[in-house]
PDB file of N, CA and C in Angstrom:
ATOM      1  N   UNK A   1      13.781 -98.231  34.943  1.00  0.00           N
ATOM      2  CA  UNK A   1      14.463 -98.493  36.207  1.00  0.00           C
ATOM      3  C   UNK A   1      13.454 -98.454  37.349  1.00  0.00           C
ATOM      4  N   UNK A   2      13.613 -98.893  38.230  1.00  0.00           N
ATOM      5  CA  UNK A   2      12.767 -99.072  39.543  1.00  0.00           C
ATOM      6  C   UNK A   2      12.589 -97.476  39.939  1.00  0.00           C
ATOM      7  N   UNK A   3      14.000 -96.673  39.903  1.00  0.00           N
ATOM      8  CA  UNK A   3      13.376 -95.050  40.345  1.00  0.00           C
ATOM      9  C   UNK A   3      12.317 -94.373  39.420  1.00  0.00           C
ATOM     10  N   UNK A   4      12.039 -95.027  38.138  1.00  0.00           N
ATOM     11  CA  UNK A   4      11.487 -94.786  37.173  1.00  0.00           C
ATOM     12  C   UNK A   4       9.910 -94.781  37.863  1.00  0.00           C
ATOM     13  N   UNK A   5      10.018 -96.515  37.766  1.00  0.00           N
ATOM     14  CA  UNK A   5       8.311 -96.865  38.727  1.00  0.00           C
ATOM     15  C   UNK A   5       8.249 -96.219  39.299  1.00  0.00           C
ATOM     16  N   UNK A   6       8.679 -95.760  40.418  1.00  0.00           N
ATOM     17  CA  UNK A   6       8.564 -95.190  41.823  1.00  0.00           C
ATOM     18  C   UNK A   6       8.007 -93.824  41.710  1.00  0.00           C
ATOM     19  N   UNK A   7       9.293 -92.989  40.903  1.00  0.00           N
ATOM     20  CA  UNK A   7       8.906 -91.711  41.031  1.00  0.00           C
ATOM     21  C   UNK A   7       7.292 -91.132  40.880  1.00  0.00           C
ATOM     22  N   UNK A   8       6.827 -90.408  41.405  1.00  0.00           N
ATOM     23  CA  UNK A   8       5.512 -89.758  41.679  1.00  0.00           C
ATOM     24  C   UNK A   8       5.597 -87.932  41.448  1.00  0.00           C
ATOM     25  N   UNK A   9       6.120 -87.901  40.174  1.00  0.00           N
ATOM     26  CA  UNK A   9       6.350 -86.263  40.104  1.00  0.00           C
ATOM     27  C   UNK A   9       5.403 -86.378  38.714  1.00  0.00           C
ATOM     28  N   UNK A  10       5.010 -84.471  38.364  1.00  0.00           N
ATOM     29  CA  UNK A  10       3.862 -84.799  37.384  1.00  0.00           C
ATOM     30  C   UNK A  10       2.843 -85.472  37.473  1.00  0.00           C
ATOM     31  N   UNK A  11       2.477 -85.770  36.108  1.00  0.00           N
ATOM     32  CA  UNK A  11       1.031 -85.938  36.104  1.00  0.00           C
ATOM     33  C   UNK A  11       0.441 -87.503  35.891  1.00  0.00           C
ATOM     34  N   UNK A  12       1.742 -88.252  35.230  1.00  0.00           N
ATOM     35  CA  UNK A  12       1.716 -89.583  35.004  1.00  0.00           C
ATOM     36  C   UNK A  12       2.482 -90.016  35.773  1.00  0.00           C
ATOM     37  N   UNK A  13       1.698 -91.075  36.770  1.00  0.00           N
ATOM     38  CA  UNK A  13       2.275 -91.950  37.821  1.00  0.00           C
ATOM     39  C   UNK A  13       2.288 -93.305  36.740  1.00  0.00           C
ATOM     40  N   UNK A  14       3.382 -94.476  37.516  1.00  0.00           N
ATOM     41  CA  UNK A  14       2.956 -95.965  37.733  1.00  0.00           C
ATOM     42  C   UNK A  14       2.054 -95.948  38.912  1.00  0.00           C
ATOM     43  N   UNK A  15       1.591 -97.294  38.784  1.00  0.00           N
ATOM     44  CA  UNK A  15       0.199 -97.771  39.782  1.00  0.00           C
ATOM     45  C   UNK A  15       1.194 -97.895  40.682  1.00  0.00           C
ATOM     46  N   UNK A  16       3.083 -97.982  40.671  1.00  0.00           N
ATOM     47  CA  UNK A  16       3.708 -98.655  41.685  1.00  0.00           C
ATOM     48  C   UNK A  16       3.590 -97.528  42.525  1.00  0.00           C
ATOM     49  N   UNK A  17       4.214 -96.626  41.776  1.00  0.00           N
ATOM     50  CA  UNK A  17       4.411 -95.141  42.566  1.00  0.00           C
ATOM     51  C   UNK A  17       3.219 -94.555  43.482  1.00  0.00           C
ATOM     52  N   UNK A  18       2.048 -94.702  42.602  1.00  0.00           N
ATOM     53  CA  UNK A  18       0.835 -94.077  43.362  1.00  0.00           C
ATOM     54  C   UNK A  18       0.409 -94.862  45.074  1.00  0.00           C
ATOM     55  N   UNK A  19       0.595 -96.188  44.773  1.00  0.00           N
ATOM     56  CA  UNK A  19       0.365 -97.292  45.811  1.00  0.00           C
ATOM     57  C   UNK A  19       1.855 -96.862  47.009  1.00  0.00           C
ATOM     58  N   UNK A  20       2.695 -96.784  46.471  1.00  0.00           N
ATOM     59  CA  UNK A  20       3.665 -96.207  47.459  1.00  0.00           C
ATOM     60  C   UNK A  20       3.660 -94.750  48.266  1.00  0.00           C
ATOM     61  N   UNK A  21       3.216 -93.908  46.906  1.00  0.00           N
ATOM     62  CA  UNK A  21       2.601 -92.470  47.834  1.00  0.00           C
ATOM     63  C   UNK A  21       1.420 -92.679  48.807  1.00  0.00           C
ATOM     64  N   UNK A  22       0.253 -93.586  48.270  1.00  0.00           N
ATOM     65  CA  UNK A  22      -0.324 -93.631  49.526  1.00  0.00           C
ATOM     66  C   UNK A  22      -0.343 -94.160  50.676  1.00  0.00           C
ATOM     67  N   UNK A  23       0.696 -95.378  51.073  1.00  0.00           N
ATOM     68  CA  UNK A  23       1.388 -95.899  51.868  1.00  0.00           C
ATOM     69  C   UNK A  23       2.262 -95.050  52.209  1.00  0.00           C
ATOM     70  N   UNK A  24       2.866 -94.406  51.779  1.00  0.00           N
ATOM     71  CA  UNK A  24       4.133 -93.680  52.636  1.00  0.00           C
ATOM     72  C   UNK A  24       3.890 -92.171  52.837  1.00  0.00           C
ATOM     73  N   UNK A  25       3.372 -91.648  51.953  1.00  0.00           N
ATOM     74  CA  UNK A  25       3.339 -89.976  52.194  1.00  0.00           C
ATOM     75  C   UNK A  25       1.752 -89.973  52.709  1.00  0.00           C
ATOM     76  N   UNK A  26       1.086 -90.547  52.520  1.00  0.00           N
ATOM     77  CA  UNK A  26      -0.500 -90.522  52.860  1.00  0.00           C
ATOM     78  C   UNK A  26      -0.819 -91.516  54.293  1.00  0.00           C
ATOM     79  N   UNK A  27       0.341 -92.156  54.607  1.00  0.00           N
ATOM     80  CA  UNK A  27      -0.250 -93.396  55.985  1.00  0.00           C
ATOM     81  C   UNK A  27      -1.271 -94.273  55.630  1.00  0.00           C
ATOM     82  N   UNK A  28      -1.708 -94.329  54.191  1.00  0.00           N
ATOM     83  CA  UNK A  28      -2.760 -95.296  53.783  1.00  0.00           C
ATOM     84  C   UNK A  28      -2.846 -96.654  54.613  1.00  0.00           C
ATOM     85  N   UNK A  29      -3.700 -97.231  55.116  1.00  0.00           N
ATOM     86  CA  UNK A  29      -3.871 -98.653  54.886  1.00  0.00           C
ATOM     87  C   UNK A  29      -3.676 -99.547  54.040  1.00  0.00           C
ATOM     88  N   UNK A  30      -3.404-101.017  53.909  1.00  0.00           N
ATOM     89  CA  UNK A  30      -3.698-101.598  52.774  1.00  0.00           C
ATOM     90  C   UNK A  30      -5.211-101.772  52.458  1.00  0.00           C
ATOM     91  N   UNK A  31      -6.051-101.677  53.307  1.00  0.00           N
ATOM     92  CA  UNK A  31      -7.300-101.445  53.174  1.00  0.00           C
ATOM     93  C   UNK A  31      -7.955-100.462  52.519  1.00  0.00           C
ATOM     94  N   UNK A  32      -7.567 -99.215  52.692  1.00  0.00           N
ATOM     95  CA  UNK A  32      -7.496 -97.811  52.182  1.00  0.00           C
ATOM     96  C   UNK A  32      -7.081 -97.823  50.380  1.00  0.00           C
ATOM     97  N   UNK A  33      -6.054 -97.918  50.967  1.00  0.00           N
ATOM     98  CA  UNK A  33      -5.240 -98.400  49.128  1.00  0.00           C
ATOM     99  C   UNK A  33      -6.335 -99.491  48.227  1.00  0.00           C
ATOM    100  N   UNK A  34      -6.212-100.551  48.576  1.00  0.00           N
ATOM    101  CA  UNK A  34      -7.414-101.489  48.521  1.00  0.00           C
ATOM    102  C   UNK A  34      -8.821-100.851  47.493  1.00  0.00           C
ATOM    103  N   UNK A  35      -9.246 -99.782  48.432  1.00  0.00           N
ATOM    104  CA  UNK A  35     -10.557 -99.446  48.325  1.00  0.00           C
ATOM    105  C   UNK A  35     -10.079 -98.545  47.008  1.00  0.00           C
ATOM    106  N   UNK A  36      -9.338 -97.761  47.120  1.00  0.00           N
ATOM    107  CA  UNK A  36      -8.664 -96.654  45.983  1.00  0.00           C
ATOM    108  C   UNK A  36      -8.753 -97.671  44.721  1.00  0.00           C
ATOM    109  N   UNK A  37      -8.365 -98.664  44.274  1.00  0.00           N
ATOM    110  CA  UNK A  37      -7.929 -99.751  43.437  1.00  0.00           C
ATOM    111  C   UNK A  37      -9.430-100.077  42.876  1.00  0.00           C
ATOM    112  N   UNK A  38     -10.172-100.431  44.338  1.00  0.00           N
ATOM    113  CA  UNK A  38     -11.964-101.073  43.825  1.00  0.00           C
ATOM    114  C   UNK A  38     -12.450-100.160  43.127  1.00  0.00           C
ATOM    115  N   UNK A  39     -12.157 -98.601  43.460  1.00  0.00           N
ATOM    116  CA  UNK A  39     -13.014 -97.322  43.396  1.00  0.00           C
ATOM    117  C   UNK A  39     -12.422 -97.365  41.415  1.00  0.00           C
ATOM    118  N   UNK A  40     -11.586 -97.305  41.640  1.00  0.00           N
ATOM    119  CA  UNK A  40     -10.621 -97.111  39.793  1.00  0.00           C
ATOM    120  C   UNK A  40     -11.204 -98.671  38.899  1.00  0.00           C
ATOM    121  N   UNK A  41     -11.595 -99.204  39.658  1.00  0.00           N
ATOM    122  CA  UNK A  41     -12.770-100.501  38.858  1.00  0.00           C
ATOM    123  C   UNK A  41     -13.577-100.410  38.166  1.00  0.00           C
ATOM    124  N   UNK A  42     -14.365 -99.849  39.747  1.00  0.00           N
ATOM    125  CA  UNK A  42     -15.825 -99.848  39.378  1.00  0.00           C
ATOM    126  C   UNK A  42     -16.528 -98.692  38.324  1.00  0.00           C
ATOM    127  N   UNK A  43     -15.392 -97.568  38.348  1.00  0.00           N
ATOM    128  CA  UNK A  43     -15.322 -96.552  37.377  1.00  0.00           C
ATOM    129  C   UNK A  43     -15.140 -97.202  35.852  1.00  0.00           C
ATOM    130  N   UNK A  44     -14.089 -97.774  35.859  1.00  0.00           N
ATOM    131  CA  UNK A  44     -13.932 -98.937  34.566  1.00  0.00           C
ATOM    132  C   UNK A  44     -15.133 -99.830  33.723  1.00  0.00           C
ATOM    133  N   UNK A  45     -15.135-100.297  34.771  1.00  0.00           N
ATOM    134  CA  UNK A  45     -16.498-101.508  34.566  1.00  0.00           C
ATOM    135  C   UNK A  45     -17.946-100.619  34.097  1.00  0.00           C
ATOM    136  N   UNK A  46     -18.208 -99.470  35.135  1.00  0.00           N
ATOM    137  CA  UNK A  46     -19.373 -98.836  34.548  1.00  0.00           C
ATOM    138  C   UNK A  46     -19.032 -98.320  33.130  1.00  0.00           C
ATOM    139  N   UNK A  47     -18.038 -97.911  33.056  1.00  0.00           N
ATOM    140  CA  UNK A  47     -18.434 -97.540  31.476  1.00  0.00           C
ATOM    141  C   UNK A  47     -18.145 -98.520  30.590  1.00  0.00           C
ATOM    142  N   UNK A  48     -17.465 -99.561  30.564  1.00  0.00           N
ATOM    143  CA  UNK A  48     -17.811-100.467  29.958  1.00  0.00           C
ATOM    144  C   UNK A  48     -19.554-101.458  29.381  1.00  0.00           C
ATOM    145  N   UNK A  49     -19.738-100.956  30.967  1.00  0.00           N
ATOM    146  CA  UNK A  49     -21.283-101.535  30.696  1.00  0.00           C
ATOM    147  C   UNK A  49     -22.131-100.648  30.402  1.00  0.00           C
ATOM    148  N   UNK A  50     -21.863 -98.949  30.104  1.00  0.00           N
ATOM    149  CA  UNK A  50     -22.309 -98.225  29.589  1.00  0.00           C
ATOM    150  C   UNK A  50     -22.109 -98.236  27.880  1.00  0.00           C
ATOM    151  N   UNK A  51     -21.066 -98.637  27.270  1.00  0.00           N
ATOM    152  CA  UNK A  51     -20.924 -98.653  25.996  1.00  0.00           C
ATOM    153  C   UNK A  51     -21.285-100.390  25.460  1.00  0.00           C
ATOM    154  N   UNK A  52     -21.581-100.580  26.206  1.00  0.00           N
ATOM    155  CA  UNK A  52     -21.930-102.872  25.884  1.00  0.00           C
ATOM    156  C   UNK A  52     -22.681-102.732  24.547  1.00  0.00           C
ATOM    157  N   UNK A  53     -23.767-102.030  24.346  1.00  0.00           N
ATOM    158  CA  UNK A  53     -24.813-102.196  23.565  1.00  0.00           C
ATOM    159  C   UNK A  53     -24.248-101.563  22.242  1.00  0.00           C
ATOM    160  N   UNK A  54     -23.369-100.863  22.217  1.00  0.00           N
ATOM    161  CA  UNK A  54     -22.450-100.040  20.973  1.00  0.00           C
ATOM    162  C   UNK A  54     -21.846-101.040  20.943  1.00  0.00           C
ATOM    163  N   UNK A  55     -21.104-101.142  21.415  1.00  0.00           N
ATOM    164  CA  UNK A  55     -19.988-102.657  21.169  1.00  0.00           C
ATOM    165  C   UNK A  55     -20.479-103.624  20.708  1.00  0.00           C
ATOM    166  N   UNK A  56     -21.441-104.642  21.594  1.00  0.00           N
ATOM    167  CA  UNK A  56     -21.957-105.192  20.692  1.00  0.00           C
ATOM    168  C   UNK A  56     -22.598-105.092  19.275  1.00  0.00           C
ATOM    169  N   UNK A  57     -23.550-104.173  18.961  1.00  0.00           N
ATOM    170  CA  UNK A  57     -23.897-103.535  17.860  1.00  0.00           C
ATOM    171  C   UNK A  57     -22.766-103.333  16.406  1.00  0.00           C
ATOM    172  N   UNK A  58     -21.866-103.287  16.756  1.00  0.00           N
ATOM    173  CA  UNK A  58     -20.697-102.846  15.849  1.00  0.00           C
ATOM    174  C   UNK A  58     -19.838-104.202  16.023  1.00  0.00           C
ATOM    175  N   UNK A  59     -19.828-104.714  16.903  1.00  0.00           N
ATOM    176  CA  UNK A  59     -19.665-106.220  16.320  1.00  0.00           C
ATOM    177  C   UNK A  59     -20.162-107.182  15.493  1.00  0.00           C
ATOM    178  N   UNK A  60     -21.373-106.983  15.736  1.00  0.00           N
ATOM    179  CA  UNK A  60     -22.430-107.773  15.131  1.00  0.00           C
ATOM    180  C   UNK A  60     -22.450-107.317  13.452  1.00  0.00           C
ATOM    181  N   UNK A  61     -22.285-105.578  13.573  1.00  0.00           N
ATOM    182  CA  UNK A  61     -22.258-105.382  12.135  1.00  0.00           C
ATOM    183  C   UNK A  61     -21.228-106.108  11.193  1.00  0.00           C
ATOM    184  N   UNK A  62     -20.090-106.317  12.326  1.00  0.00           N
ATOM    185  CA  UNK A  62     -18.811-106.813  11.288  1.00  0.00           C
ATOM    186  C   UNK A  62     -18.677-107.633  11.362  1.00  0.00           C
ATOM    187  N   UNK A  63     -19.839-109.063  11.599  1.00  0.00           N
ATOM    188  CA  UNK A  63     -19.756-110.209  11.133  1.00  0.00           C
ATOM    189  C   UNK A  63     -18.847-110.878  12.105  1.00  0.00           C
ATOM    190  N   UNK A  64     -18.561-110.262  13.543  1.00  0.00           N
ATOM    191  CA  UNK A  64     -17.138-111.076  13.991  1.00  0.00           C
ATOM    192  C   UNK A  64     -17.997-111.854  14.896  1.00  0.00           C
ATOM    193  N   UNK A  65     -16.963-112.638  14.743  1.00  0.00           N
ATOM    194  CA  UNK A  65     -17.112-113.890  15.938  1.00  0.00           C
ATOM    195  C   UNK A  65     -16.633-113.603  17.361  1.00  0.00           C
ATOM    196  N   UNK A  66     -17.881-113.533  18.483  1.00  0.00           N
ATOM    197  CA  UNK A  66     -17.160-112.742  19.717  1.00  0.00           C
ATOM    198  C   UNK A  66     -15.776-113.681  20.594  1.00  0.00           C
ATOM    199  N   UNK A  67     -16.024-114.896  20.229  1.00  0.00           N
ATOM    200  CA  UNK A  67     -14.846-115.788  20.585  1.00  0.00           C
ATOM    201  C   UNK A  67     -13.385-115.981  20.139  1.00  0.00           C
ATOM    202  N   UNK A  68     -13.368-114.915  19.238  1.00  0.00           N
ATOM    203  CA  UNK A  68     -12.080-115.105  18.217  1.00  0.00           C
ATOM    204  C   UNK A  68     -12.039-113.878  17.865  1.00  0.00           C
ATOM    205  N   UNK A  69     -12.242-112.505  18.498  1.00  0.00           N
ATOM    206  CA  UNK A  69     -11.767-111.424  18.545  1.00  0.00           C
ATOM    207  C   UNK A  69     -11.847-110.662  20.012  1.00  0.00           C
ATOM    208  N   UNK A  70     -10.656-109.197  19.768  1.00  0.00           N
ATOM    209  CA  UNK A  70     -10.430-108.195  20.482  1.00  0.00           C
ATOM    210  C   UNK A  70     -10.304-106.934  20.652  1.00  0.00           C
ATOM    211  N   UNK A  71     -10.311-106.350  21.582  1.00  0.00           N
ATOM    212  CA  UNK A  71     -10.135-104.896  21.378  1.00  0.00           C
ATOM    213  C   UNK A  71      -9.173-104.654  22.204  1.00  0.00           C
ATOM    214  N   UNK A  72      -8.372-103.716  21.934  1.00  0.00           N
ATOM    215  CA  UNK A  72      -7.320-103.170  22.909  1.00  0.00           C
ATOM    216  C   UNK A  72      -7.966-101.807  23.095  1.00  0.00           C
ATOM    217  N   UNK A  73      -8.163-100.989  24.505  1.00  0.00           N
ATOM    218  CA  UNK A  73      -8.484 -99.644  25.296  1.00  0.00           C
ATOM    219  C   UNK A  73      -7.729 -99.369  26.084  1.00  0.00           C
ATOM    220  N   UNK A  74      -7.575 -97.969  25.894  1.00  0.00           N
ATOM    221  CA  UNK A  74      -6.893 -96.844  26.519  1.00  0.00           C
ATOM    222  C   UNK A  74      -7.952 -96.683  27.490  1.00  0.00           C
ATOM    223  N   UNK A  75      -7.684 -96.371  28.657  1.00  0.00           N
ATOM    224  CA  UNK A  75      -8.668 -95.783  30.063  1.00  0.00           C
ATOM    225  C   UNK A  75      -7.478 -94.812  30.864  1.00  0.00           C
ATOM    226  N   UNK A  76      -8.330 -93.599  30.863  1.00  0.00           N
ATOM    227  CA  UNK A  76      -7.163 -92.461  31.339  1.00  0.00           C
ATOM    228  C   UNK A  76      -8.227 -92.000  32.299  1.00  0.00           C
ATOM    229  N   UNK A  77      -7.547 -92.666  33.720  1.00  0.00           N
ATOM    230  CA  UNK A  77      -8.351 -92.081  35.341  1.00  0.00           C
ATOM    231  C   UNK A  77      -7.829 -90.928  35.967  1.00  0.00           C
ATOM    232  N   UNK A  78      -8.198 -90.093  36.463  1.00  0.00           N
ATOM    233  CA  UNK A  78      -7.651 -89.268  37.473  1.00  0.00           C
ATOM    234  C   UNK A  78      -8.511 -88.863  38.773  1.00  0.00           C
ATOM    235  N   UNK A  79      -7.336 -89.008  39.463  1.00  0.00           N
ATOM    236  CA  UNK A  79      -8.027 -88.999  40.781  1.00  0.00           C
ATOM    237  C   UNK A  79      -7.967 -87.484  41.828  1.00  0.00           C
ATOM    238  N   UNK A  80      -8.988 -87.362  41.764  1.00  0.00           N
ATOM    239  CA  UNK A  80      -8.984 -85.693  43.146  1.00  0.00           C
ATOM    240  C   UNK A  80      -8.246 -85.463  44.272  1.00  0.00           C
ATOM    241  N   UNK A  81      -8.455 -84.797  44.788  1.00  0.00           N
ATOM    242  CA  UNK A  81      -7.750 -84.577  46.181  1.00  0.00           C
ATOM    243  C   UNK A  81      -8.377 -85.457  47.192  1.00  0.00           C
ATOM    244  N   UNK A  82      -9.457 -86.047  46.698  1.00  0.00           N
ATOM    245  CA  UNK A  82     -10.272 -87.154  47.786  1.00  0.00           C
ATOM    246  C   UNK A  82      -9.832 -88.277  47.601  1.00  0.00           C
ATOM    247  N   UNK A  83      -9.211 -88.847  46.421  1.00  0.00           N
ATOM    248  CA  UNK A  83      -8.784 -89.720  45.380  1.00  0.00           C
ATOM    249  C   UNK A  83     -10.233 -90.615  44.699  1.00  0.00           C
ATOM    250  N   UNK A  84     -10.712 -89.511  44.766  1.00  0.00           N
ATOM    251  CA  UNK A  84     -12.310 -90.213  44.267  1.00  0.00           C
ATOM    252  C   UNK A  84     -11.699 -90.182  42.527  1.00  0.00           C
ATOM    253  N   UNK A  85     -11.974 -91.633  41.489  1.00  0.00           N
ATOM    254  CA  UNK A  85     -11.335 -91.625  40.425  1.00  0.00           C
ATOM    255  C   UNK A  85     -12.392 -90.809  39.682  1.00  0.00           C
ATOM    256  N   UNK A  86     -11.985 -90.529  38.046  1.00  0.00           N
ATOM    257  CA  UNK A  86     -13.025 -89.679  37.355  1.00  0.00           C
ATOM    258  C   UNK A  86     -12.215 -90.578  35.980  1.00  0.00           C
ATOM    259  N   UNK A  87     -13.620 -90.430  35.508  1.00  0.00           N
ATOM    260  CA  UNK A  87     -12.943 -90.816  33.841  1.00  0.00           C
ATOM    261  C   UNK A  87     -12.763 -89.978  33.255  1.00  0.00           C
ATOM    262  N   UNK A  88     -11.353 -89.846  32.594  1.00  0.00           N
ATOM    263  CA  UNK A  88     -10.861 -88.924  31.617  1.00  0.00           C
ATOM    264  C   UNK A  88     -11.231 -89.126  30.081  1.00  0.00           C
ATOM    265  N   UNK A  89     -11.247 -90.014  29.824  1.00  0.00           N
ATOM    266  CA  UNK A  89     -11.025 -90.610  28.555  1.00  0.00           C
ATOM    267  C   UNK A  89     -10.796 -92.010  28.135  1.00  0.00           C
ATOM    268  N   UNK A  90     -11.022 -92.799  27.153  1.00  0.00           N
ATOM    269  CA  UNK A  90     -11.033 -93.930  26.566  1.00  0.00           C
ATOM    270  C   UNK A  90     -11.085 -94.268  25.318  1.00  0.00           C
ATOM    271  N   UNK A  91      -9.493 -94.621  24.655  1.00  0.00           N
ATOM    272  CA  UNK A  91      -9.144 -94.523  23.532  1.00  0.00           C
ATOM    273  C   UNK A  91      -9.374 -95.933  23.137  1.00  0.00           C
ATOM    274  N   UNK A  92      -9.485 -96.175  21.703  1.00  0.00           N
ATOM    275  CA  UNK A  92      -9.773 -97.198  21.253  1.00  0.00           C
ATOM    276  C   UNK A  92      -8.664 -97.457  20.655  1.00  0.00           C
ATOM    277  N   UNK A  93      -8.085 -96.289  20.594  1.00  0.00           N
ATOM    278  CA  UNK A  93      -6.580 -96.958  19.647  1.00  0.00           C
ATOM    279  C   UNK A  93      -5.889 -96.531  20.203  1.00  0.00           C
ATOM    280  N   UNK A  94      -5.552 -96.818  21.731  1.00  0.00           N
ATOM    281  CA  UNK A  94      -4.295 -96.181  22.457  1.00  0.00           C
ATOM    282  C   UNK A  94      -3.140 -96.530  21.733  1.00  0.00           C
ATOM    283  N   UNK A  95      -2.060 -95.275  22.173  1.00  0.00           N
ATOM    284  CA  UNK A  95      -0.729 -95.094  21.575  1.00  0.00           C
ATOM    285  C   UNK A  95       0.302 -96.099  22.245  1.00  0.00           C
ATOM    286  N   UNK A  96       0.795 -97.108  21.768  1.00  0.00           N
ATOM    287  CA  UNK A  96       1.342 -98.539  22.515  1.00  0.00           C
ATOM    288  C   UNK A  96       2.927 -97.900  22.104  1.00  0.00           C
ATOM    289  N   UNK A  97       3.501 -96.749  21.358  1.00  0.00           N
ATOM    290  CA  UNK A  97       4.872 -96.120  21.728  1.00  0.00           C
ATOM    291  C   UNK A  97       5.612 -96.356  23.135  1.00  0.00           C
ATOM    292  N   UNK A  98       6.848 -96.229  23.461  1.00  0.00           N
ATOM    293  CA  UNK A  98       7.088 -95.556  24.794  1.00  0.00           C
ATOM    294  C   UNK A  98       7.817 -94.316  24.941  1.00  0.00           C
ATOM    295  N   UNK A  99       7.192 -93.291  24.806  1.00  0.00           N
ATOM    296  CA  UNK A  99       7.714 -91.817  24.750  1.00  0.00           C
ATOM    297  C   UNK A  99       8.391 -91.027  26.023  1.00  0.00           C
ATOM    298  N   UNK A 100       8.236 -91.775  27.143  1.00  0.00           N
ATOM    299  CA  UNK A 100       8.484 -91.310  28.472  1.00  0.00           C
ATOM    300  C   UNK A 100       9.511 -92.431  28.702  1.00  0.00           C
ATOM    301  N   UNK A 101      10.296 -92.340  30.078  1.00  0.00           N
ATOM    302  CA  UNK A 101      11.050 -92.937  30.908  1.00  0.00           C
ATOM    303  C   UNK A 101      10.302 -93.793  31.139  1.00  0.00           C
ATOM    304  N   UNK A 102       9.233 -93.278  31.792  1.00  0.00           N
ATOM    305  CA  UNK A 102       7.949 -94.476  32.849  1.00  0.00           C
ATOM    306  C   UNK A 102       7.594 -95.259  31.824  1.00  0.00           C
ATOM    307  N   UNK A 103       7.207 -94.818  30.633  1.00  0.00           N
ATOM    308  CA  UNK A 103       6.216 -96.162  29.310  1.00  0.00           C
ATOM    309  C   UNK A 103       7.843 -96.818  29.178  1.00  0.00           C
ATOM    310  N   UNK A 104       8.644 -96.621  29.118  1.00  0.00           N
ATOM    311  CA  UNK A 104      10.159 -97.112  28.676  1.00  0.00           C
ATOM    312  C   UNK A 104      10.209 -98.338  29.627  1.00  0.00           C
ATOM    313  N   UNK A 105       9.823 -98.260  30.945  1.00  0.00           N
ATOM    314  CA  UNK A 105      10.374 -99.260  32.011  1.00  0.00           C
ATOM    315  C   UNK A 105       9.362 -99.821  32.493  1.00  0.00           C
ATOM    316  N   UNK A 106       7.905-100.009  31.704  1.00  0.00           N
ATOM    317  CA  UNK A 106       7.290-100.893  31.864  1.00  0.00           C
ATOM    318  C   UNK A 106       7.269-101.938  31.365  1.00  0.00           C
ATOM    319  N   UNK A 107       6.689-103.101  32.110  1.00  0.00           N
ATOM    320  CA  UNK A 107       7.097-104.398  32.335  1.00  0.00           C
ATOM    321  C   UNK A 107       6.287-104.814  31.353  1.00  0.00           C
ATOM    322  N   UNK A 108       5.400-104.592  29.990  1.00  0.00           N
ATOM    323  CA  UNK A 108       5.229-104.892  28.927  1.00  0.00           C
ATOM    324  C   UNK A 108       6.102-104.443  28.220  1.00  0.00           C
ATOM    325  N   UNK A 109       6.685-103.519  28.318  1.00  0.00           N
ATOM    326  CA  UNK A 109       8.273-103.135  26.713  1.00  0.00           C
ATOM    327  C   UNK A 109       9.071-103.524  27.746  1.00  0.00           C
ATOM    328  N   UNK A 110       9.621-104.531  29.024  1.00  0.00           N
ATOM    329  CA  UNK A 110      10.900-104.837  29.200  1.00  0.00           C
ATOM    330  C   UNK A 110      11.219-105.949  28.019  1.00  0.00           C
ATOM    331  N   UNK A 111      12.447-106.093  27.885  1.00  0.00           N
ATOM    332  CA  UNK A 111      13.284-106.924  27.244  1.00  0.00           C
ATOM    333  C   UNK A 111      13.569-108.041  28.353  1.00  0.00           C
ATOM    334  N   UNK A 112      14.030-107.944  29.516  1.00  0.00           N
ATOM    335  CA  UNK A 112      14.561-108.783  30.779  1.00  0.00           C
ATOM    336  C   UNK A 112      13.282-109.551  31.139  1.00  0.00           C
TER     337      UNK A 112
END
């Protein structure tokens, strides 16, 4: 449900909820918000380009063709009281269940 997205209690937000807390309870900018979004990127991207050479390597071992395969990753961010992001973790075989309300009413397991 939309109160689902929204809500911002605990420890697992939607991106909707978080973008709304900092617009509404924080006075964010969209600029501000913006930058929060680049900052949860560029955190992304570096470790991606920190593990490239493993990845590749273990591709190469298994004979795959980089054009005709994939990987699915888990990336678990959290952000400080500064909202400076931090990497938590990065699963290779994230859990694609929906065990919560929030995984329930996301817009990859909707039905509608």
């Amino acid at each position: 449900s939309d109160a689902d997205m929204d809500a911002w209690t605990g420890s697992k937000w939607s991106i909707r909820a978080l973008w709304r807390y900092l617009r509404e309870e924080l006075d964010y900018t969209k600029e501000r918000v913006d930058k929060v979004w680049s900052d949860i990127g560029e955190v992304i991207l570096r470790t991606f380009i920190a593990a490239e050479s493993h990845i590749n390597l273990n591709t190469s071992l298994l004979h795959l063709d980089r054009s005709n395969c994939f990987e699915l990753w888990g990336v678990d961010i959290l952000l400080d009281s500064a909202l400076k992001p931090w990497l938590v973790e990065v699963n290779t075989s994230p859990d694609l269940s929906a065990s919560s309300p929030l995984d329930k009413s996301g817009t990859l397991l909707s039905s509608s």
